[in-house]
Every structure is written in structure tokens, then in C-alpha cells.
Protein backbone atom coordinates (compact mmCIF):
# COMPACT_ATOMS: atom_id res chain seq x y z
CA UNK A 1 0.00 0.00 0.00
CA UNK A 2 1.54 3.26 -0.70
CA UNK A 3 1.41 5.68 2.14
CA UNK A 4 3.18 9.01 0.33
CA UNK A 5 1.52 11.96 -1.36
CA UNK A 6 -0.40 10.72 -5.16
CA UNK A 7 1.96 11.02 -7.84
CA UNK A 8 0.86 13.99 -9.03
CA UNK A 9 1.12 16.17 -5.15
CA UNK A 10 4.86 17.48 -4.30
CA UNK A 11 5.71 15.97 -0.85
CA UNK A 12 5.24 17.95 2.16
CA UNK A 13 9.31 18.06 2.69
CA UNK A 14 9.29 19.80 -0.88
CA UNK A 15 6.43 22.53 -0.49
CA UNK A 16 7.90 23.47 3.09
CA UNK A 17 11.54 24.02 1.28
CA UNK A 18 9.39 26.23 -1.52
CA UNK A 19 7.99 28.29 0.96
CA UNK A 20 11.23 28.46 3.00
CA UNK A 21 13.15 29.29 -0.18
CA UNK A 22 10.01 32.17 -1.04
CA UNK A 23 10.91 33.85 2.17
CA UNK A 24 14.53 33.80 2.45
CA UNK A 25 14.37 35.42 -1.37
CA UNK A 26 12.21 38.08 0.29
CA UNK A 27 14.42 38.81 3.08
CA UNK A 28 17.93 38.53 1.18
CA UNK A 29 16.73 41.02 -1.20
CA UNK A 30 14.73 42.58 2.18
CA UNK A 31 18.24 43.63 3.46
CA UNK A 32 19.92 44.12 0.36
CA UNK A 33 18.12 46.88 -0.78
CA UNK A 34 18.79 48.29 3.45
CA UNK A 35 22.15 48.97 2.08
CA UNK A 36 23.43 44.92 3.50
CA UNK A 37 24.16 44.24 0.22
CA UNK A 38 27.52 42.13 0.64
CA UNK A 39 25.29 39.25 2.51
CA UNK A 40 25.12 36.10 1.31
CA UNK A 41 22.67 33.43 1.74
CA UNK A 42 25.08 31.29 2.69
CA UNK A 43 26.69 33.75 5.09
CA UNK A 44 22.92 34.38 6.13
CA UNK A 45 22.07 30.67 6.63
CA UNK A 46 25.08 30.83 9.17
CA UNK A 47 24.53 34.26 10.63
CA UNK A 48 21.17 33.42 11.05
CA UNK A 49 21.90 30.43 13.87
CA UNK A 50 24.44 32.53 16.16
CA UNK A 51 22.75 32.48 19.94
CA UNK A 52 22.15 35.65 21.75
CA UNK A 53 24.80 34.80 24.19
CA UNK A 54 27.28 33.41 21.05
CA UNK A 55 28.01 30.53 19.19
CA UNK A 56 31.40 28.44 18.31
CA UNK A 57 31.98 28.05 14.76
CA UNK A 58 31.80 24.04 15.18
CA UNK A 59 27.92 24.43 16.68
CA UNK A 60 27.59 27.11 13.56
CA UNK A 61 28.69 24.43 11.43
CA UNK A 62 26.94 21.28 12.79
CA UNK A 63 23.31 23.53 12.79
CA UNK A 64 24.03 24.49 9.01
CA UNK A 65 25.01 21.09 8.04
CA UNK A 66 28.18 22.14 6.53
CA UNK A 67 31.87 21.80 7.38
CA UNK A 68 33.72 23.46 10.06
CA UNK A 69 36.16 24.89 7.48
CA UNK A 70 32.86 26.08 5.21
CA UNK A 71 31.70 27.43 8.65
CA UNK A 72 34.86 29.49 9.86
CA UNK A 73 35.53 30.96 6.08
CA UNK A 74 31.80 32.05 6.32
CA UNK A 75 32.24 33.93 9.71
CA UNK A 76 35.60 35.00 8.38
CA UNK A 77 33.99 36.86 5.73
CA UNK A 78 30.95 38.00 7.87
CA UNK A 79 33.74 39.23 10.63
CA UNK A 80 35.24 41.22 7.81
CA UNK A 81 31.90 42.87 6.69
CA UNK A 82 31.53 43.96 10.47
CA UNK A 83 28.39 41.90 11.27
CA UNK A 84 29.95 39.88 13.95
CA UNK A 85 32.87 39.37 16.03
CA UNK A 86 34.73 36.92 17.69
CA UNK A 87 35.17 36.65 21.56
CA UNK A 88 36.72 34.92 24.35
CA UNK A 89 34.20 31.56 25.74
CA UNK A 90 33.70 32.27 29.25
CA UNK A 91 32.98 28.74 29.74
CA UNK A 92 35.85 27.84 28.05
CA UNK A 93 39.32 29.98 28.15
CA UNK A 94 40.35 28.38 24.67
CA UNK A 95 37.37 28.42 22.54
CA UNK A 96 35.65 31.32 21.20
CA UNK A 97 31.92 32.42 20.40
CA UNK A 98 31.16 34.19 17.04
CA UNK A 99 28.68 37.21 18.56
CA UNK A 100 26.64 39.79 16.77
CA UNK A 101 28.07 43.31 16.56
CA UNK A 102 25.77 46.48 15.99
CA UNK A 103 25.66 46.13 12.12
CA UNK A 104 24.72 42.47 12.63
CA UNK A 105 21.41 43.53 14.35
CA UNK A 106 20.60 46.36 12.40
CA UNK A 107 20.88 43.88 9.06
CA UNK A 108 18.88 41.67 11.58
CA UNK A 109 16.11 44.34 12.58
CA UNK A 110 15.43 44.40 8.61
CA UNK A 111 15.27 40.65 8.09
CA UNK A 112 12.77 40.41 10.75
CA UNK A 113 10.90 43.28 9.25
CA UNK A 114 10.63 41.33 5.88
CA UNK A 115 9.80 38.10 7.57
CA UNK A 116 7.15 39.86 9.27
CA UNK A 117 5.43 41.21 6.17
CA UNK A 118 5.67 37.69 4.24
CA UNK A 119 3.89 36.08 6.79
CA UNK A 120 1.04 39.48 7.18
CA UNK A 121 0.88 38.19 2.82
CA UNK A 122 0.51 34.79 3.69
CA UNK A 123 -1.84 34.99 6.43
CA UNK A 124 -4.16 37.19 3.97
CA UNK A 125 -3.59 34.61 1.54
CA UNK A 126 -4.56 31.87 3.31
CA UNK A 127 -6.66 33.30 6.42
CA UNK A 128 -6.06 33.80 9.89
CA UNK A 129 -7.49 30.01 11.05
CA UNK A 130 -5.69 28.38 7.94
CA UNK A 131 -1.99 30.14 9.11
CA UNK A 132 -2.94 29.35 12.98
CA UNK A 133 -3.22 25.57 11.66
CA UNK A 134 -0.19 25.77 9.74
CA UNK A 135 2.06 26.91 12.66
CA UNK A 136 0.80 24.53 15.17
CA UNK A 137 1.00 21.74 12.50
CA UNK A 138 4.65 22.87 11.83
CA UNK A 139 5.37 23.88 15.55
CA UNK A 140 4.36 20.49 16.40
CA UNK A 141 6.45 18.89 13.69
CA UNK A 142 9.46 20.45 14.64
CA UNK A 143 9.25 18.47 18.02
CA UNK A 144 10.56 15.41 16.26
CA UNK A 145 12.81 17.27 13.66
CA UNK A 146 14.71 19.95 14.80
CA UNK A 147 17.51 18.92 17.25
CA UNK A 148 18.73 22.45 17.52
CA UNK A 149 15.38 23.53 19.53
């Protein structure tokens, strides 16, 4: 008996990823046009899982699914760019946490801005109830496949 989506549906894996990939164009181009223009996505999809407190560049790495040497030459260039620094672990004398400077949270301020206004298009697209649905379904889902929660 086949259990998946009829041949001719996209799997649900697929039409999260298209709306994932809808709003991260959005907000890329979002803080591009703020004057962030020497972002990346991949620089974002990095930037975008440093803690509040800091994060080493190995967690960085192991969250984006992507080596530790991808990782570090990514927060190499964002150090460069001035959106984040690195400082001393106080948990640990010889490892260090990539943190967000100023310019990181104003580029942040505008991605949250965009994210914000893709959802208020969504939510008139599909209706308050329908979008309520969606986040607990997804919210719920996320339970049993997000280890970084």
C-alpha cells in the first residue's frame, strides 16, 4: 500500500523548502536593498543560527550542516563585513563564540521586518485560522525534527 503523497502532489518536505526558499528570497533582497548588500545566503544561513549569548563556529557548522572549514571561512567573511565578532568563551578559556556586533542587528532588525510582512501576505492569503493551523502543524512537527530547539 503506498502511504506518500499521489503522484501527481509534491511531498510535504518539498512545499515546506518552496515556501522556506520564497521567504529567504524576500528577506535577502529585504536587506539588500537596506544597504546589506555584501550578505550572502550562505553567510545568512550561518549568521542566522548565532545564539544571543554566542556561538562556536563548530555548533555554527553542525546547525548548518556544513563543514567546520565552510563554517569558519563564512564567519571569516561575515567578521570582515563587520556583522559579527569573535570573543573569548567564558565557559571555556580556549574556545571562542562568534557574537553579533551592531551592524549584525541592524541587518537583523530588517530581516525580521521582511519576515514579518511575508507572513502578514501569507496569512491574507490563506486566512487567519488556515496560518494558525499551519504553525501549530509545523510547531508540532518540529518536536521530532529539529535537534537544535
Amino acid at each position: 500500500m503506498n502511504e506518500g503523497p499521489p503522484d501527481d502532489e509534491l511531498n510535504l518536505g518539498l512545499l515546506c523548502f518552496i515556501a522556506y526558499r520564497a521567504m529567504e528570497s524576500r528577506v535577502v533582497d529585504a536587506v539588500a536593498a537596506a544597504g546589506f548588500d555584501d550578505l550572502t545566503v550562505a553567510q545568512g544561513r550561518v549568521f542566522a543560527r548565532i545564539g544571543p549569548q554566542g556561538t562556536r563556529v563548530t555548533e555554527l557548522a553542525e546547525q548548518a550542516r556544513v563543514t567546520k572549514q565552510t563554517a569558519a571561512f563564512l564567519v571569516d567573511q561575515l567578521e570582515r563585513a563587520g556583522y559579527v565578532r569573535r570573543v573569548p568563551d567564558p565557559s571555556d578559556a580556549r574556545a571562542r563564540l562568534v557574537t553579533i556586533t551592531a551592524r549584525g542587528e541592524a541587518a537583523i532588525r530588517v530581516a525580521r521586518a521582511a519576515e514579518a510582512e511575508v507572513e502578514a501576505e501569507w496569512t491574507r492569503h490563506l486566512g487567519r485560522q488556515a496560518t494558525s493551523q499551519l504553525r501549530r502543524a509545523l510547531t508540532r512537527l518540529r518536536e521530532i525534527t529539529d535537534p537544535y530547539r
